[in-house]
Protein backbone atom coordinates (compact mmCIF):
# COMPACT_ATOMS: atom_id res chain seq x y z
CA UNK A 1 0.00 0.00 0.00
CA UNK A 2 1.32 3.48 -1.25
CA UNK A 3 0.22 6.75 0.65
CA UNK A 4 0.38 10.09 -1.29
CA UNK A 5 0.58 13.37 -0.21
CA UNK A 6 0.01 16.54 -2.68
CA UNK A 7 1.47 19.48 -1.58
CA UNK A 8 2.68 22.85 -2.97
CA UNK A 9 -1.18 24.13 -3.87
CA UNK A 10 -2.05 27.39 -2.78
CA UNK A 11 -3.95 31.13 -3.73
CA UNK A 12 -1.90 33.10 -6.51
CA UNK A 13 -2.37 35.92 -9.18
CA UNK A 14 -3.22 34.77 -12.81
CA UNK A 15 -0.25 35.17 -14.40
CA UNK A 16 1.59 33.33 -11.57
CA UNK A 17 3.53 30.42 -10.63
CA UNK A 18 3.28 27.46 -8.86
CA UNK A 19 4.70 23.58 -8.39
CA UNK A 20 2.90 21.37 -6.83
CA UNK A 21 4.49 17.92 -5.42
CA UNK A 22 3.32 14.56 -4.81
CA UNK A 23 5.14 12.48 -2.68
CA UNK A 24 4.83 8.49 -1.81
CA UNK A 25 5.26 6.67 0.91
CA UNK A 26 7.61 4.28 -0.51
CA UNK A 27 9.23 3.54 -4.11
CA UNK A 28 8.16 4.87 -7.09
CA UNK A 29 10.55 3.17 -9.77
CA UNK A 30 7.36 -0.06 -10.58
CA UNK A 31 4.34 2.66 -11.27
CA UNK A 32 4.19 3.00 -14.89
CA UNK A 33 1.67 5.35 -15.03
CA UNK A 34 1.46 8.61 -12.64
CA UNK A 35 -0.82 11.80 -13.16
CA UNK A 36 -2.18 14.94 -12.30
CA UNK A 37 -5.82 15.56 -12.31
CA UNK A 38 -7.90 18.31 -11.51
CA UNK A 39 -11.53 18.71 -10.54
CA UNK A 40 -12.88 22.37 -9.88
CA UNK A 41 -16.41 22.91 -8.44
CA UNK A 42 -19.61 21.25 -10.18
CA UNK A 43 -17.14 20.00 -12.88
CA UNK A 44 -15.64 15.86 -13.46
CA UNK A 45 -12.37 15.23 -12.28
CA UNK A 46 -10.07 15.73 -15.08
CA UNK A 47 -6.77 14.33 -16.76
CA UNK A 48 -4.09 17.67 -16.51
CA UNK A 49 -0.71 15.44 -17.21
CA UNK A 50 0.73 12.67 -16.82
CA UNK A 51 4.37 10.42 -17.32
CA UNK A 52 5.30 7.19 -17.45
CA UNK A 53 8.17 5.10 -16.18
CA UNK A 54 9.69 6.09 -19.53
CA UNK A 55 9.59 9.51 -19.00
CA UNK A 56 7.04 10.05 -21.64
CA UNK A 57 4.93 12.80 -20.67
CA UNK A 58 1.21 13.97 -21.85
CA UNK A 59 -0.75 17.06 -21.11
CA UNK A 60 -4.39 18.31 -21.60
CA UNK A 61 -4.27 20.88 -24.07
CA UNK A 62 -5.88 23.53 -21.72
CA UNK A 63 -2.05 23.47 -19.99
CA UNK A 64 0.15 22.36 -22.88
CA UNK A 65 3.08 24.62 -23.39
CA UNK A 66 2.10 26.43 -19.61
CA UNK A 67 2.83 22.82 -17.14
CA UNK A 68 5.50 20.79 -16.49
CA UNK A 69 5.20 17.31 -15.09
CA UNK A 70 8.16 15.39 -14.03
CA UNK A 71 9.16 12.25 -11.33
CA UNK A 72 12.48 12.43 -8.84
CA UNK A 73 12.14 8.09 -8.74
CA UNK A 74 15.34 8.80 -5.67
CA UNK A 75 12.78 11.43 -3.80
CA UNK A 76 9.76 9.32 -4.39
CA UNK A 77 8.07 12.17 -5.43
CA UNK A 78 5.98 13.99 -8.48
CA UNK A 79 5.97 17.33 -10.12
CA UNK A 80 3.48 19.41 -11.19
CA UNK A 81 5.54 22.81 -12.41
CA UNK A 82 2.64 25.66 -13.58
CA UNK A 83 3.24 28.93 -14.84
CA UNK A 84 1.03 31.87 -16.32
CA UNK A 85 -1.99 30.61 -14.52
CA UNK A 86 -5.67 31.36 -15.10
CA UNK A 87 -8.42 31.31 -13.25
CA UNK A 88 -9.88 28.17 -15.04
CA UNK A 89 -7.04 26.45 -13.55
CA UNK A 90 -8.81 26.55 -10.40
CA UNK A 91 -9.59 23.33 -8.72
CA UNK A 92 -8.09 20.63 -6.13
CA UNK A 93 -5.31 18.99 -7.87
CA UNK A 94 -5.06 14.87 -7.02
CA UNK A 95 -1.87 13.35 -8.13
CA UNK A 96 -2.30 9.27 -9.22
CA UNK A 97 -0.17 6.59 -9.48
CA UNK A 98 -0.88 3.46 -10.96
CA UNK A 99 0.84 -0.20 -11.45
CA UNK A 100 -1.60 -3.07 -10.36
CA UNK A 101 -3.66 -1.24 -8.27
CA UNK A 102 -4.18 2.50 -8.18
CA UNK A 103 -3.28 5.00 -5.84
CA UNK A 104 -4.83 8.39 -4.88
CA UNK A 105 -3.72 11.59 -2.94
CA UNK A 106 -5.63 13.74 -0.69
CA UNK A 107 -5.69 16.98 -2.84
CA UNK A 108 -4.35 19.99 -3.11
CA UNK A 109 -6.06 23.12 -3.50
CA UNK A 110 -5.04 25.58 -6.12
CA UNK A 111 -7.07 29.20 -6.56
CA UNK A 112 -5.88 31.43 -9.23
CA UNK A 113 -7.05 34.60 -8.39
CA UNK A 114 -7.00 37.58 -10.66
């Protein structure tokens, strides 16, 4: 069993910055899959990024070119880097990791404000 914790989420400008980490309770190297989602208020819970073991990385296209997702396998942790940031990118932000079974965080909440 894997425990995440999100972290990093917060109240900033539009226009701003922020990175948001996900960190595991134990080793990361075996989860091929591992993503951000998003849900904000009345809305589904949404795919923002995600990577693989491989490195190979995905975004939705409202934060292509704007996000940066990324895995530290020897901190056991996840990144989430965002910059210019609207106010549609406000929600809680789950981080997910998957291999046979799948594995949620808590949340994070981010509020773009402007």
């Amino acid at each position: 069993q894997v425990q995440l914790v999100e972290s990093g989420g917060g109240l900033v400008q539009a226009g701003g910055s922020l990175r948001l980490s996900c960190a595991a309770s134990g080793s990361i190297f075996s989860f091929n899959f591992m993503g951000w989602y998003r849900q904000a208020p009345g809305k589904q819970r949404e795919l923002v990024a995600s990577i693989t073991r491989g490195g190979i990385t995905t975004y939705a296209d409202s934060v292509k070119g704007r996000s940066t997702i990324s895995r530290d396998n020897a901190k056991k942790t996840m990144y989430l880097q965002m910059n210019s940031l609207k106010l549609e990118d406000t929600a809680v932000y789950y981080c997910n990791f998957r291999d046979s079974a799948s594995y949620w965080g808590q949340g994070t909440q981010v509020t773009v404000s402007s």
